[in-house]
N, C-alpha and C. Protein backbone atom coordinates (compact mmCIF):
# COMPACT_ATOMS: atom_id res chain seq x y z
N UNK A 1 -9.26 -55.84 -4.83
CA UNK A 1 -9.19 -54.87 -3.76
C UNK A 1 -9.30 -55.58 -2.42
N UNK A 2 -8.48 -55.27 -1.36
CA UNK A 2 -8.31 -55.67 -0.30
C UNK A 2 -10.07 -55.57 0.36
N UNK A 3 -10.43 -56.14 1.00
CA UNK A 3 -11.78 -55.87 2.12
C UNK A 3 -12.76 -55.89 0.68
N UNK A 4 -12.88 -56.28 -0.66
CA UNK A 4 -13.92 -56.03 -1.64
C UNK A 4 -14.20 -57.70 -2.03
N UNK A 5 -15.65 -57.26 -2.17
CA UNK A 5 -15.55 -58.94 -2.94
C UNK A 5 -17.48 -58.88 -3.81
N UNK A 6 -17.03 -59.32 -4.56
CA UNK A 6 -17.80 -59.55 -6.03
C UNK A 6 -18.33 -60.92 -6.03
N UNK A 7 -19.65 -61.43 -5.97
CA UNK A 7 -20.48 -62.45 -5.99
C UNK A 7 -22.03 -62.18 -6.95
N UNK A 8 -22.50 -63.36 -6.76
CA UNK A 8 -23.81 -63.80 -7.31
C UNK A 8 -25.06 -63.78 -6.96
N UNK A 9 -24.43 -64.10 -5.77
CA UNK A 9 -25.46 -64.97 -4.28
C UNK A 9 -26.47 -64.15 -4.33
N UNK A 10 -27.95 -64.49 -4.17
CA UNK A 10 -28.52 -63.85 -3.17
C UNK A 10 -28.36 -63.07 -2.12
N UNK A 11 -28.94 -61.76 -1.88
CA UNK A 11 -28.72 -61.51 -0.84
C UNK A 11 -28.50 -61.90 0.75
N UNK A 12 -29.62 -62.45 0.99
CA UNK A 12 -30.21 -63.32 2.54
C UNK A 12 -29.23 -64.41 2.11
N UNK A 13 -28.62 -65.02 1.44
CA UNK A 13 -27.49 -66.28 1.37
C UNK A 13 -26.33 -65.45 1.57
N UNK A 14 -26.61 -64.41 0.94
CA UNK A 14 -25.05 -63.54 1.06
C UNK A 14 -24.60 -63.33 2.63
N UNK A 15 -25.63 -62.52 3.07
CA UNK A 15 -25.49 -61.99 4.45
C UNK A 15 -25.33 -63.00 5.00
N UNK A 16 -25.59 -64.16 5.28
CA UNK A 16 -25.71 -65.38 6.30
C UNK A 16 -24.49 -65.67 6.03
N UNK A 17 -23.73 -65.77 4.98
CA UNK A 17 -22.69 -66.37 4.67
C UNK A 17 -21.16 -65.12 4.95
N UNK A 18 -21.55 -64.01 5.00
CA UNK A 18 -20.94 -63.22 5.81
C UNK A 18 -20.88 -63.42 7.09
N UNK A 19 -21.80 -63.14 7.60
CA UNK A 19 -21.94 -63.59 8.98
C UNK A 19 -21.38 -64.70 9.67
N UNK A 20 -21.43 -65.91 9.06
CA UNK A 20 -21.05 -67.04 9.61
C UNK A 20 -19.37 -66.67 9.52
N UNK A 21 -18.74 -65.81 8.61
CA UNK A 21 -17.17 -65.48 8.61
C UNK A 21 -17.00 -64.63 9.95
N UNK A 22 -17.85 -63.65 11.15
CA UNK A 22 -17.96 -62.92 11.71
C UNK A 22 -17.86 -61.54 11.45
N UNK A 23 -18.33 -61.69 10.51
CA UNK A 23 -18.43 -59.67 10.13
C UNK A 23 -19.68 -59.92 10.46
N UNK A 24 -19.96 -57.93 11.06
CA UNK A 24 -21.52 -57.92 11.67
C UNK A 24 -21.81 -56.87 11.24
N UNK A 25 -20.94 -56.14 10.08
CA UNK A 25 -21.68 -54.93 9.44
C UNK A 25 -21.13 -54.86 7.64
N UNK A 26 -22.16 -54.60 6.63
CA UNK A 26 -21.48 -54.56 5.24
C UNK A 26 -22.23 -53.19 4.83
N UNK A 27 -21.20 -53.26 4.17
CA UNK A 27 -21.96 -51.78 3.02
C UNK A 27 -22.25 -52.37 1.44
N UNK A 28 -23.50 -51.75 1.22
CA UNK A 28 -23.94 -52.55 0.16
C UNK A 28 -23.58 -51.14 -0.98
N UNK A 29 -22.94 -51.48 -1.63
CA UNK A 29 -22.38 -50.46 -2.92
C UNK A 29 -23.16 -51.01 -4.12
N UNK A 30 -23.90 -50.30 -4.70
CA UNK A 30 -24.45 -50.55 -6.53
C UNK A 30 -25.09 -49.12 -6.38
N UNK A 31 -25.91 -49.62 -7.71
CA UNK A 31 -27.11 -48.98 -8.11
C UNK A 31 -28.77 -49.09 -7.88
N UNK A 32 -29.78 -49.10 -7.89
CA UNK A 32 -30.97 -48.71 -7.38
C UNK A 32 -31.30 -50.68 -7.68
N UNK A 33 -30.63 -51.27 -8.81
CA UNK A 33 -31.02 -52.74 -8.78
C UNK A 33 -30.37 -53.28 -7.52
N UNK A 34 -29.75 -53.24 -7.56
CA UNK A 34 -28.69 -53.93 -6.51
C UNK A 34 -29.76 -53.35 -4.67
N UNK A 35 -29.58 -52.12 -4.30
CA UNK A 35 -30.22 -51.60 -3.30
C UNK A 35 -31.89 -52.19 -3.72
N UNK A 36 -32.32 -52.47 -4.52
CA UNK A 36 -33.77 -52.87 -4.19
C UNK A 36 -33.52 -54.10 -4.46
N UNK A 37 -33.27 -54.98 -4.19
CA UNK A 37 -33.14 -56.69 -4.07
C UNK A 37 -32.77 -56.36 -2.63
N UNK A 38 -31.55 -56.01 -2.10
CA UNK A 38 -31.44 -56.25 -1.00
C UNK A 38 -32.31 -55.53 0.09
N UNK A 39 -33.15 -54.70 -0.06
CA UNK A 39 -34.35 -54.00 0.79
C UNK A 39 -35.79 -54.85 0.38
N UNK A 40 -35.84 -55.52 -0.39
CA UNK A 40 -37.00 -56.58 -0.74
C UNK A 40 -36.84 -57.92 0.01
N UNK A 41 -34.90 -58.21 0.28
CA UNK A 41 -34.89 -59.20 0.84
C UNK A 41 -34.63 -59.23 2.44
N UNK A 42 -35.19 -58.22 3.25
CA UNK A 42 -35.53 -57.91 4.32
C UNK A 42 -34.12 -57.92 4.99
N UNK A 43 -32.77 -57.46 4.65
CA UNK A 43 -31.51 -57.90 5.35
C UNK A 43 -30.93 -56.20 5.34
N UNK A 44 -31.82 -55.09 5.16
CA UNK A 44 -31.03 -54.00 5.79
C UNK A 44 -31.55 -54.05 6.76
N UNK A 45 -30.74 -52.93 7.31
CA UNK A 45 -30.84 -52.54 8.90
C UNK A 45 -30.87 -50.51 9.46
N UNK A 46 -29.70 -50.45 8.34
CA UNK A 46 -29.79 -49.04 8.56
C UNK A 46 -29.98 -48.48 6.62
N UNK A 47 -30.26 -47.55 6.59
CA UNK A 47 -29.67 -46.85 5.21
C UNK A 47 -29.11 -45.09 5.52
N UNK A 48 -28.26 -44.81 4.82
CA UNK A 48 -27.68 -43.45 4.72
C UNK A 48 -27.38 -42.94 3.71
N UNK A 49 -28.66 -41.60 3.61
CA UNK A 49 -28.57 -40.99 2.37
C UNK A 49 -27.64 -39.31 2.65
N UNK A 50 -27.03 -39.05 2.00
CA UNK A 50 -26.37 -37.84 1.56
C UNK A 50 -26.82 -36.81 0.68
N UNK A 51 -27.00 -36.01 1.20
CA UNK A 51 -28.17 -34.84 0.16
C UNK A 51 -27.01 -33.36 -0.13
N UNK A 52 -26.92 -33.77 -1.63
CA UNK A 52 -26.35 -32.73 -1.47
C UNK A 52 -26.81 -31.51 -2.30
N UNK A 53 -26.15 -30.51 -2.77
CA UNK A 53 -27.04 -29.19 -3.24
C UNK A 53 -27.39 -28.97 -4.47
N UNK A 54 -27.13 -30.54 -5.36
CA UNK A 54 -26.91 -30.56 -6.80
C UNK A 54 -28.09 -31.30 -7.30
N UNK A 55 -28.71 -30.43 -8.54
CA UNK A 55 -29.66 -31.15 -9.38
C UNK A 55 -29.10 -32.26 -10.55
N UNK A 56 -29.56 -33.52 -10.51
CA UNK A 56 -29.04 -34.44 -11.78
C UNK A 56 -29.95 -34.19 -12.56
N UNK A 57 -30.59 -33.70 -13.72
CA UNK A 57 -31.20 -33.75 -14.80
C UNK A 57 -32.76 -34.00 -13.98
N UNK A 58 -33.31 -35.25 -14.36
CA UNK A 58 -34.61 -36.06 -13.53
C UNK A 58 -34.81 -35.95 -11.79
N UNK A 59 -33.34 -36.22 -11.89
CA UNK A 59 -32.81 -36.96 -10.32
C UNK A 59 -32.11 -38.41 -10.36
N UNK A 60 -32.35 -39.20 -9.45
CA UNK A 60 -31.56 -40.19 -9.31
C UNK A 60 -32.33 -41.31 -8.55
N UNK A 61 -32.85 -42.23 -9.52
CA UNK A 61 -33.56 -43.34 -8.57
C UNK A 61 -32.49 -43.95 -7.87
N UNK A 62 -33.17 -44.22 -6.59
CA UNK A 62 -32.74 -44.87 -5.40
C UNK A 62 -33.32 -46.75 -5.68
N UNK A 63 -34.33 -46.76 -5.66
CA UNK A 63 -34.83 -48.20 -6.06
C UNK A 63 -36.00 -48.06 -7.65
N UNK A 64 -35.56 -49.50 -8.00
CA UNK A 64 -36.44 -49.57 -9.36
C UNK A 64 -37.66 -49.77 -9.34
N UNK A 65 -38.22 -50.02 -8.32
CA UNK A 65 -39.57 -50.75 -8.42
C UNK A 65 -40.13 -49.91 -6.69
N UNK A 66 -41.38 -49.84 -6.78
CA UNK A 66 -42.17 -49.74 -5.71
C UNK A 66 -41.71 -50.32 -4.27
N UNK A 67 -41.29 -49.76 -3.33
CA UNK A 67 -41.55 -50.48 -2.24
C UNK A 67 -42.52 -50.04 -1.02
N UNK A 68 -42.51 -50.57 -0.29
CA UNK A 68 -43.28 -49.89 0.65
C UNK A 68 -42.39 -50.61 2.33
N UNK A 69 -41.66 -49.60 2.63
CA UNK A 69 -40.82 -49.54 3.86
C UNK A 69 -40.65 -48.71 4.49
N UNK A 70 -40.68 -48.65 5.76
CA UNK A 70 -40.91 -47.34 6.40
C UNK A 70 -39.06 -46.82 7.32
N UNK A 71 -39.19 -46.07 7.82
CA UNK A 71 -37.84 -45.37 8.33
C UNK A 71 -38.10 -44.73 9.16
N UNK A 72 -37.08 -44.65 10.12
CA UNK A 72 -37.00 -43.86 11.02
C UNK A 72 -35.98 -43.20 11.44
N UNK A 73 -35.85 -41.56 11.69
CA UNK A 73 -34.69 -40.76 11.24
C UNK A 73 -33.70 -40.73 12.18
N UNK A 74 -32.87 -41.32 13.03
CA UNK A 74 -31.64 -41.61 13.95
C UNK A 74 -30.94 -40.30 13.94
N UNK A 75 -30.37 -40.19 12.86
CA UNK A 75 -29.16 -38.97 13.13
C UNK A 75 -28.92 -38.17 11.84
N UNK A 76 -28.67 -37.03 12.14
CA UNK A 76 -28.10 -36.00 10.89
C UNK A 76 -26.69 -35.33 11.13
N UNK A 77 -26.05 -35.21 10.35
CA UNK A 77 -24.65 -34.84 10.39
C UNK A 77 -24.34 -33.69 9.39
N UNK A 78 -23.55 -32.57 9.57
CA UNK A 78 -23.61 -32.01 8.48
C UNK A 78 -21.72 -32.88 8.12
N UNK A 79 -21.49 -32.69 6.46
CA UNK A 79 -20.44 -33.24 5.99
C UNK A 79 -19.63 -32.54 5.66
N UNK A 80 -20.39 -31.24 5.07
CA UNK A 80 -19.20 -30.14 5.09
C UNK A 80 -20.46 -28.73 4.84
N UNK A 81 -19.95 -27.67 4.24
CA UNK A 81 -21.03 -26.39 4.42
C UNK A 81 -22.40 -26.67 3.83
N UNK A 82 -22.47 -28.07 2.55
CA UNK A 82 -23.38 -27.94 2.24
C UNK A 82 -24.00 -29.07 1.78
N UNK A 83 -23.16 -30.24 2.58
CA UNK A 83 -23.78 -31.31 2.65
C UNK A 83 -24.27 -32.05 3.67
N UNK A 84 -25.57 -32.90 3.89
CA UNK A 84 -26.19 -33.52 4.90
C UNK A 84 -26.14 -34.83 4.92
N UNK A 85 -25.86 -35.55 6.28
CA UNK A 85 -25.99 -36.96 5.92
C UNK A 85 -27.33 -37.57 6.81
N UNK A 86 -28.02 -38.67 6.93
CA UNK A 86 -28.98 -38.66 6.91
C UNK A 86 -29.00 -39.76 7.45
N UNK A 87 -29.30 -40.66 8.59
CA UNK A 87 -29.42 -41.58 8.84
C UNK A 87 -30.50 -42.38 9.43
N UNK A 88 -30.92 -43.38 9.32
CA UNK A 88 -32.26 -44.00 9.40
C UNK A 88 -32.15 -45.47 9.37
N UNK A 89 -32.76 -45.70 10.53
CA UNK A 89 -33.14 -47.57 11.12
C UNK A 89 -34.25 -47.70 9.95
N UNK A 90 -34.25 -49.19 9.39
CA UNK A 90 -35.27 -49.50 9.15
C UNK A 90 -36.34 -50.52 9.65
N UNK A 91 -37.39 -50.17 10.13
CA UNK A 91 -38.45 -50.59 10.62
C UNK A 91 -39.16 -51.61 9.94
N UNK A 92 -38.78 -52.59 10.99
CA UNK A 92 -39.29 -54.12 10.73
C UNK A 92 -40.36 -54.70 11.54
């Protein structure tokens, strides 16, 4: 896929190594492993959650393990009649 790319790296090696190409913004796509390595390895900046009106069974972990990070709420958007988007700096 054009603009996609699939690695190994560490995060904090990842990002640096983005960076040094001059990109100054990524979107981090996985699952709750993937999003908690890279929020453990101190290289977000923003996160944006989408709430929408639907129950999954349990729910849906976001990260696997405990963290303790705090947020702060920037902006809300609605997405359409009954969805919210949610946006938040994270506080370093």
């Amino acid at each position: 896929f054009d603009g996609w790319e699939v690695t190994q790296k560490e995060p904090a090696s990842l990002i640096q190594e983005i960076s040094e190409r001059g990109y100054y913004q990524v979107a981090i796509c996985g699952g709750a492993t993937i999003y908690t390595m890279f929020m453990e390895a101190g290289v977000v900046d923003k996160l944006y959650l989408s709430v929408e009106p639907v129950f999954f069974g349990q729910g849906l972990t976001l990260f696997n393990k405990e963290l303790d990070i705090k947020l702060e709420l920037v902006d809300t958007k609605k997405l359409g009649e009954q969805t919210v988007l949610l946006e938040y700096n994270v506080v370093k």
